[in-house]
Protein backbone atom coordinates (compact mmCIF):
# COMPACT_ATOMS: atom_id res chain seq x y z
CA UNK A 1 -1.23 -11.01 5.29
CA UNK A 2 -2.02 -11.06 1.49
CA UNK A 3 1.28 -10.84 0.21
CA UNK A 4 2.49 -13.92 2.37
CA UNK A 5 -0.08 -15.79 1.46
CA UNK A 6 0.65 -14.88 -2.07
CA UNK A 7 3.87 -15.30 -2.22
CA UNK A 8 3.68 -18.43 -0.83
CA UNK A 9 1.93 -19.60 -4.08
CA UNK A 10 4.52 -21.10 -6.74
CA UNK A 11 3.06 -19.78 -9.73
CA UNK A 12 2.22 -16.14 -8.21
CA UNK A 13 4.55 -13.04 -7.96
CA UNK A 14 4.02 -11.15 -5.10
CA UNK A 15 4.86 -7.68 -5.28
CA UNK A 16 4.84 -5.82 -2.22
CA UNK A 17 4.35 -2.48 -1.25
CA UNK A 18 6.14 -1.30 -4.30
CA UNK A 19 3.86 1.62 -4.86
CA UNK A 20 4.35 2.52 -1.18
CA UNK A 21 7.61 3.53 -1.06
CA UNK A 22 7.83 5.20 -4.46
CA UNK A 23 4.95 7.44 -3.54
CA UNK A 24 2.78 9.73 -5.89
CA UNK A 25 6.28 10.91 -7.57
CA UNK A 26 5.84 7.56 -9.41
CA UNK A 27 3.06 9.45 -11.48
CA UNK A 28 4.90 12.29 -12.07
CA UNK A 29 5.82 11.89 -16.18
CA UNK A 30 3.89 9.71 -18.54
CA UNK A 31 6.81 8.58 -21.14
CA UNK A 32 10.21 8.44 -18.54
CA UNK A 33 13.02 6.82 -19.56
CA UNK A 34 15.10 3.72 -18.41
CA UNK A 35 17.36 5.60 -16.45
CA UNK A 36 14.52 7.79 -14.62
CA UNK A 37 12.77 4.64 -13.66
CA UNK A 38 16.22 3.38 -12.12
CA UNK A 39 16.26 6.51 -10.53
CA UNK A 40 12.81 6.29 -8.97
CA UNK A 41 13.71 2.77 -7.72
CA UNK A 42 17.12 3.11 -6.46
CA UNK A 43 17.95 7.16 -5.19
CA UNK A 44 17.12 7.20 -1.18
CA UNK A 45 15.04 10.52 -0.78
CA UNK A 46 13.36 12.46 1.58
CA UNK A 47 9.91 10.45 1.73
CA UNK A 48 12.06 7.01 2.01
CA UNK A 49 13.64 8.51 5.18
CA UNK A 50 10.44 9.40 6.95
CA UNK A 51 9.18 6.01 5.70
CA UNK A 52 12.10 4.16 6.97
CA UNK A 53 12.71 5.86 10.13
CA UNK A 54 11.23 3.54 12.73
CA UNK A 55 10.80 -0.15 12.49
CA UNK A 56 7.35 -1.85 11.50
CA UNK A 57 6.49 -5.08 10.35
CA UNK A 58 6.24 -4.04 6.53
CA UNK A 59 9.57 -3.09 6.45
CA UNK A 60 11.44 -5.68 5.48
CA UNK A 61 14.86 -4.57 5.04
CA UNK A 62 17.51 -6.12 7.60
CA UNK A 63 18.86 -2.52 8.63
CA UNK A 64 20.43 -4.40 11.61
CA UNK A 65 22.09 -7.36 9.99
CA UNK A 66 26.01 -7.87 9.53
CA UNK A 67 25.67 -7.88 5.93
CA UNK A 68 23.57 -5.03 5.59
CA UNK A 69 24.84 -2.43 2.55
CA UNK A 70 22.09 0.22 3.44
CA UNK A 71 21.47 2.53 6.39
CA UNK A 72 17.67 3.99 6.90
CA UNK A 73 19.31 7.08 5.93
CA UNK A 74 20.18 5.74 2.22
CA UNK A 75 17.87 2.76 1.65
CA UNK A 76 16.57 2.89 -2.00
CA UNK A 77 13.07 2.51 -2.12
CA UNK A 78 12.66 -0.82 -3.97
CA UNK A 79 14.56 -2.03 -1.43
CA UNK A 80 12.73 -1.25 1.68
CA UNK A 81 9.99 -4.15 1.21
CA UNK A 82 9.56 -5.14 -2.36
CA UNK A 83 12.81 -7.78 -3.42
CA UNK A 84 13.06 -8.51 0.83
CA UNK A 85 10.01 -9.84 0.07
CA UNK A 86 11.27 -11.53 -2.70
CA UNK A 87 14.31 -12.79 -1.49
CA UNK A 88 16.64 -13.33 1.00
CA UNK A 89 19.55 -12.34 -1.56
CA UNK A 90 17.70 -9.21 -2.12
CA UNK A 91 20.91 -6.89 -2.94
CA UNK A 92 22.03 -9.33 -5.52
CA UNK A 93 18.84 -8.87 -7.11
CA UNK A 94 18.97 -5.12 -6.63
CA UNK A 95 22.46 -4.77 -8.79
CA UNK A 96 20.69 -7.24 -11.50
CA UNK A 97 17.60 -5.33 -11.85
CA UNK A 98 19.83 -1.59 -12.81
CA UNK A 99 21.05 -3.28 -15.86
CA UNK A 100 17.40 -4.44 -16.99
CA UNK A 101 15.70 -1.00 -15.84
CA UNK A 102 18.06 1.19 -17.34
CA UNK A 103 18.31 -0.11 -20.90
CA UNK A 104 14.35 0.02 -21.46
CA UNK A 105 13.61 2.81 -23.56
CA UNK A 106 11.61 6.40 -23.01
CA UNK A 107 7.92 4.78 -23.01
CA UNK A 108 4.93 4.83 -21.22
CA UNK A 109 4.65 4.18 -17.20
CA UNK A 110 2.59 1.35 -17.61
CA UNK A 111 5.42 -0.62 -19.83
CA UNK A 112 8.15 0.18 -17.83
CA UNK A 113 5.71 -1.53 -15.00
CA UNK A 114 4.75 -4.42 -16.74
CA UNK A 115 8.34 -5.32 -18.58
CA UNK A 116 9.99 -4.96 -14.51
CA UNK A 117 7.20 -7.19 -13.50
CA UNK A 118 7.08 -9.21 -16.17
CA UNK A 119 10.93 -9.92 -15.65
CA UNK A 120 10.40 -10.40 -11.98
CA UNK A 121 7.77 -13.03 -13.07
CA UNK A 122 9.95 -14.95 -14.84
CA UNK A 123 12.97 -14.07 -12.41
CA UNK A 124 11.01 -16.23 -9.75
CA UNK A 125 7.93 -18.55 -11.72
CA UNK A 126 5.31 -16.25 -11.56
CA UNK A 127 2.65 -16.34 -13.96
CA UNK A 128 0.50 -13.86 -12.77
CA UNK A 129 1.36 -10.90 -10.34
CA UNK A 130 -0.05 -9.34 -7.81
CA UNK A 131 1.15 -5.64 -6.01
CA UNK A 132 -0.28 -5.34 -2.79
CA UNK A 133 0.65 -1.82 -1.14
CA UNK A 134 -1.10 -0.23 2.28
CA UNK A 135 -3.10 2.54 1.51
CA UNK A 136 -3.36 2.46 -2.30
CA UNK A 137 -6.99 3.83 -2.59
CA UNK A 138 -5.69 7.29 -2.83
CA UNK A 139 -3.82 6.48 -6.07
CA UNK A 140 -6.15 3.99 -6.90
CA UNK A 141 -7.45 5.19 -9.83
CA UNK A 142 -3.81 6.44 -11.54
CA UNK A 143 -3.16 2.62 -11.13
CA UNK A 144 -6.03 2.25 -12.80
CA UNK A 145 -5.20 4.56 -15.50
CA UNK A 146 -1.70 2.39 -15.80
CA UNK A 147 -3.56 -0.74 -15.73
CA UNK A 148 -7.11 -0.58 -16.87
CA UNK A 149 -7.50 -4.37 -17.54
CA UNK A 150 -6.51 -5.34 -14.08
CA UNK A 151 -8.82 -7.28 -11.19
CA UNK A 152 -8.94 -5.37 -7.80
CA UNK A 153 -8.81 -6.90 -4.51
CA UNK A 154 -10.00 -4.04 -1.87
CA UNK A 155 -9.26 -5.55 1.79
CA UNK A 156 -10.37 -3.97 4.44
CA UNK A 157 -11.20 -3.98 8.18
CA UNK A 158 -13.35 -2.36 10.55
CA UNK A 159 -12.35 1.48 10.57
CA UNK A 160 -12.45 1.58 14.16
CA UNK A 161 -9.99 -1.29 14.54
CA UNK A 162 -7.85 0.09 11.53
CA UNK A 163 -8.02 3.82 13.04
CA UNK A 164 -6.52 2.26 15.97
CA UNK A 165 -3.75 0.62 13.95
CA UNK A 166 -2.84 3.39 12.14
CA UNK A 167 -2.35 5.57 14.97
CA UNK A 168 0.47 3.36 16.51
CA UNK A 169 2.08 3.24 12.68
CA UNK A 170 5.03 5.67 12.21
CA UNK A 171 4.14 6.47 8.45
CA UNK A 172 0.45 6.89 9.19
CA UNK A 173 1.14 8.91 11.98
CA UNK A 174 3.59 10.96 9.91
CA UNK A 175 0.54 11.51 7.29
CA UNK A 176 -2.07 12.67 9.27
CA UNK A 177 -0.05 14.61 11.15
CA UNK A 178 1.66 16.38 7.73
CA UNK A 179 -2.07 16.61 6.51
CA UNK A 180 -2.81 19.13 9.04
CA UNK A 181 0.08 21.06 8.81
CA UNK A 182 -0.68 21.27 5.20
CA UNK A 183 -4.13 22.25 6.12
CA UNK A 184 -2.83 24.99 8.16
CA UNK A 185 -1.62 26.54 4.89
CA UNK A 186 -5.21 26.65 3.27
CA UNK A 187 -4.90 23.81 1.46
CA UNK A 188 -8.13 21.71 1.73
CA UNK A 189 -6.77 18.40 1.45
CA UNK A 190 -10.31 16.82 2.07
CA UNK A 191 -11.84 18.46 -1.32
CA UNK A 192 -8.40 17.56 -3.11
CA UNK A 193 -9.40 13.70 -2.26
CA UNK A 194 -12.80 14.54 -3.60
CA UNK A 195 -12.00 16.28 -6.86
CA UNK A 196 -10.19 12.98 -8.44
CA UNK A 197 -8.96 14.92 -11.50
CA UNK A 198 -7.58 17.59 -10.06
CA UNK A 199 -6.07 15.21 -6.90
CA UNK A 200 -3.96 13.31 -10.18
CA UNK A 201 -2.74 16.38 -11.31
CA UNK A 202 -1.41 17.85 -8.30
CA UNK A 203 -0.77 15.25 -5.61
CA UNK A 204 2.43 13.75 -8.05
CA UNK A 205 3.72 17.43 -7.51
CA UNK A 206 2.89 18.54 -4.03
CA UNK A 207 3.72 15.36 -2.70
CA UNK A 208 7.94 15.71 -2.80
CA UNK A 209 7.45 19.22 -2.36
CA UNK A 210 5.32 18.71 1.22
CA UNK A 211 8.09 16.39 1.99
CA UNK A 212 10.92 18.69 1.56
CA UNK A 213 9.57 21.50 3.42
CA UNK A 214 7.85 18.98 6.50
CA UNK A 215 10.40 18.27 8.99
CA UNK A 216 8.93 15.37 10.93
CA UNK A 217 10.45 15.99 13.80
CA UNK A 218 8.42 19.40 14.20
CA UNK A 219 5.13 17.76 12.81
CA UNK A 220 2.87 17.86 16.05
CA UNK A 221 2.07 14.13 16.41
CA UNK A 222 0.66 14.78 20.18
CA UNK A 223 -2.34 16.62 18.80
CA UNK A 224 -3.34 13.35 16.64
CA UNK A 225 -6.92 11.80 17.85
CA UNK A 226 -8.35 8.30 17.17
CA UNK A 227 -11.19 10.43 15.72
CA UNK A 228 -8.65 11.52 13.23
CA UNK A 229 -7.16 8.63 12.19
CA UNK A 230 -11.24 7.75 11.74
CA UNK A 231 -12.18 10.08 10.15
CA UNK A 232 -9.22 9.88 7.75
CA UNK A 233 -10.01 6.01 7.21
CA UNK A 234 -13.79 6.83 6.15
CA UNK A 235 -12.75 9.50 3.90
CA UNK A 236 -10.42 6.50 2.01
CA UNK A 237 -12.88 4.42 2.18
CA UNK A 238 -15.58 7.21 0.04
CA UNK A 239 -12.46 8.00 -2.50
CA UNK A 240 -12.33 4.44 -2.75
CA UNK A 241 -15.84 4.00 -4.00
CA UNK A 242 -15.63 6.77 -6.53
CA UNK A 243 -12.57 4.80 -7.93
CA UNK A 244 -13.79 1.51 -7.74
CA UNK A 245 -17.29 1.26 -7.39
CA UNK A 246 -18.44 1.04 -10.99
CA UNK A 247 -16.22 -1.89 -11.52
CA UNK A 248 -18.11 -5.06 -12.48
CA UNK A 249 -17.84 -8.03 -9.78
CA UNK A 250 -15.07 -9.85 -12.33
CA UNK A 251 -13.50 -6.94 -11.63
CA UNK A 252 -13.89 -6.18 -7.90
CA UNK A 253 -13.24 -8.48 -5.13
CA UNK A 254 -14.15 -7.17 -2.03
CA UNK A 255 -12.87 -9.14 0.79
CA UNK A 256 -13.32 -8.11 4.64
CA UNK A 257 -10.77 -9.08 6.97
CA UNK A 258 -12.67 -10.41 9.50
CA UNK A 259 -14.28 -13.10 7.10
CA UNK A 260 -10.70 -14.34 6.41
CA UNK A 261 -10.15 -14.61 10.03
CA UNK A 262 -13.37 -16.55 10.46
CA UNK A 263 -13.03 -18.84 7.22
CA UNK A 264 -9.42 -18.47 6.07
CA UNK A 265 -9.31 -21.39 3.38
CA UNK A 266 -13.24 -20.40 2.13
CA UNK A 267 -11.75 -16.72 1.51
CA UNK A 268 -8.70 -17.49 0.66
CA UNK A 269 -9.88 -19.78 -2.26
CA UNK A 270 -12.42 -16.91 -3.29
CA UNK A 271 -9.47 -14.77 -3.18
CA UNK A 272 -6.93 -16.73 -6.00
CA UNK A 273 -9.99 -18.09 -7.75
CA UNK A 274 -11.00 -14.46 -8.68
CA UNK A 275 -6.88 -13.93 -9.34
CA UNK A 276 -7.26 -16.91 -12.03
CA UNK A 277 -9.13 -19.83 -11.69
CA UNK A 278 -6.08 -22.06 -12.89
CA UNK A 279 -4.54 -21.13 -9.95
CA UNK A 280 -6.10 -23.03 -7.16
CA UNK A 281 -3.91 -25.34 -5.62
CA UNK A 282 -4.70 -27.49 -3.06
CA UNK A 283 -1.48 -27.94 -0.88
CA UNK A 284 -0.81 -24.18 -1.49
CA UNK A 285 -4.70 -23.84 0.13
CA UNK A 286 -4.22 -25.79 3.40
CA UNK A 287 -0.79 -24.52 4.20
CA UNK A 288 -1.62 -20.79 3.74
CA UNK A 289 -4.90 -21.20 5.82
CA UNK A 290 -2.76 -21.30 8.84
CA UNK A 291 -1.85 -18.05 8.23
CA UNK A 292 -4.35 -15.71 8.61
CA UNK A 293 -5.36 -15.52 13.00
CA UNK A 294 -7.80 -14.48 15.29
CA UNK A 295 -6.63 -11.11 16.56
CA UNK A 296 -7.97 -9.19 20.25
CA UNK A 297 -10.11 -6.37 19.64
CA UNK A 298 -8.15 -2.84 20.61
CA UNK A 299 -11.43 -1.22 19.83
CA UNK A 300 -13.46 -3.07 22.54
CA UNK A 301 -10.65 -1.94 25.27
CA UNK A 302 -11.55 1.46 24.97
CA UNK A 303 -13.74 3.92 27.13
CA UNK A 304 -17.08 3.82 26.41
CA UNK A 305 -16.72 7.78 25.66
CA UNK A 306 -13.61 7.01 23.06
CA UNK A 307 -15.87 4.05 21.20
CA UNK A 308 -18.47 6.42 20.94
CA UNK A 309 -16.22 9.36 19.35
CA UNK A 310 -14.48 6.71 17.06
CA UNK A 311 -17.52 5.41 15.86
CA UNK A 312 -18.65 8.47 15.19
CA UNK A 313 -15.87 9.34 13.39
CA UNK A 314 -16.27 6.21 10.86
CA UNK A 315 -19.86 5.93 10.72
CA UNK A 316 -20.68 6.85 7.01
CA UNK A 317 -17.91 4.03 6.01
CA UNK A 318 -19.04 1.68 8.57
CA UNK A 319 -22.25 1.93 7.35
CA UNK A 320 -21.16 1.67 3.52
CA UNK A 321 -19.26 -1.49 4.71
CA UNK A 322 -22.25 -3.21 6.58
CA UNK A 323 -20.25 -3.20 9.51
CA UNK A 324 -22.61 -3.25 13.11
CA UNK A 325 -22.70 0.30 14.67
């Protein structure tokens, strides 16, 4: 929902789950070159195959159409939502882009981020961009640590609605259920998330590693609860105020879902106002407004029993949220 209404605006870049489908290998090497960045982008691996394996709405690439170059068994990772997003001629832009990754020079993460977004800027009249990726809080802060000047939007939704979301969402699904098996090893994933520091260090590593030796297919995806999927949400939500609670409110947006739902053009202008005030636009304002919908609670067609184990499950977050037990 935020990237279309972002990239709906003419002087905003919306950049879409880029960090996504690059994963924590991303923060592997502080001062890569060119060529490892084009790398990153462009070489299908492992993680872009589990990713890519079944069809949601945030994958963007037209597997199915006549023109297609790319299978889900080769997609580069750039490709899977970020220049779809973009474009329509989104391969095009893919063979332009190798040319201007490759010849930037061994430097710091953080330039090679801001001269491909930068370009992209120009590319399509963006003066400002904004990357928007699912589930970002647990490398919040090494975003942070690339860009330590930037304004953060945190959206979020009841847990108990989200829980119930992310357990009919392949690469959710495919987490928790990797998270366990990973557990089953005597890894404590939970005090991993806790221990920031240490969760930096180790998570860029383990990550491709968990991947290679994971075979989803023998992951055990029956033995996933809603209580999981809760309790994994809540746990987000606490990393996410370690990150990002001592930000300052010019900083920090918070910005619940439902509120958009309820006042789409009051949050909406809240939301680019606190992007840059320069960029409220009228016309841009009433035409996006129609995007964000009322949506049917999954959460009140439960059991009684399961909305009592799910609540359960996301009460210390609720509660941090202000949502009603």
């Amino acid at each position: 929902m935020v990237s279309d209404i972002l990239n709906r605006h003419p002087r905003v870049l919306s950049v879409s789950e880029f960090f996504s489908y690059l994963g924590m290998r991303t923060f592997r090497y502080r001062n890569p070159t060119g060529a490892w960045m084009w790398d990153l982008y462009s070489r299908h691996r492992i993680r872009t195959t589990l990713m890519a394996k079944e069809s949601y709405k945030e994958l963007l690439y037209p597997f199915d159409g006549p023109q297609a170059r790319f299978t889900r068994r080769n997609v580069p990772p750039i490709l899977c939502a970020t220049l779809p997003h973009l474009t329509d001629q989104h391969e095009a832009l893919f063979d332009e882009l190798e040319l201007v990754v490759e010849q930037q020079p061994r430097q710091s993460l953080a330039a090679h981020f801001r001269h491909l977004f930068s370009w992209l800027g120009r590319r399509f009249g963006g003066d400002v961009w904004a990357e928007r990726s699912g589930g970002s809080l647990l490398f919040a802060s090494l975003l942070l640590r690339q860009f330590p000047e930037a304004r953060v939007v945190h959206v979020y939704r009841d847990g108990r609605e989200t829980a119930i979301s992310m357990s009919r969402h392949y690469p959710f699904r495919m987490m928790l259920a990797s998270l366990h098996r990973i557990e089953g090893w005597r890894i404590n994933i939970a005090g991993l998330l806790s221990r920031d520091r240490l969760w930096n260090r180790t998570a860029p590593w383990v990550e491709p590693l968990a991947n290679r030796l994971l075979r989803s297919e023998r992951l055990n995806y029956d033995s996933l609860t809603l209580e999981d999927f809760g309790t994994f949400w809540a746990a987000m939500i606490e990393k996410g105020d370690q990150v990002l609670g001592h930000l300052p409110t010019d900083r920090l947006l918070n910005v619940k879902f439902e509120d958009v739902q309820l006042d789409p053009c009051y949050q909406i202008r809240r939301l680019i106002r606190f992007i840059d005030p320069s960029l409220e636009d009228h016309s841009w304002l009433r035409d996006v407004s129609s995007i964000p919908r009322p949506m049917q609670s999954k959460f009140a067609q439960l059991s009684p029993e399961q909305q009592t184990a799910l609540t359960e499950a996301c009460l210390p977050a609720l509660e941090r949220l202000d949502y009603p037990i």
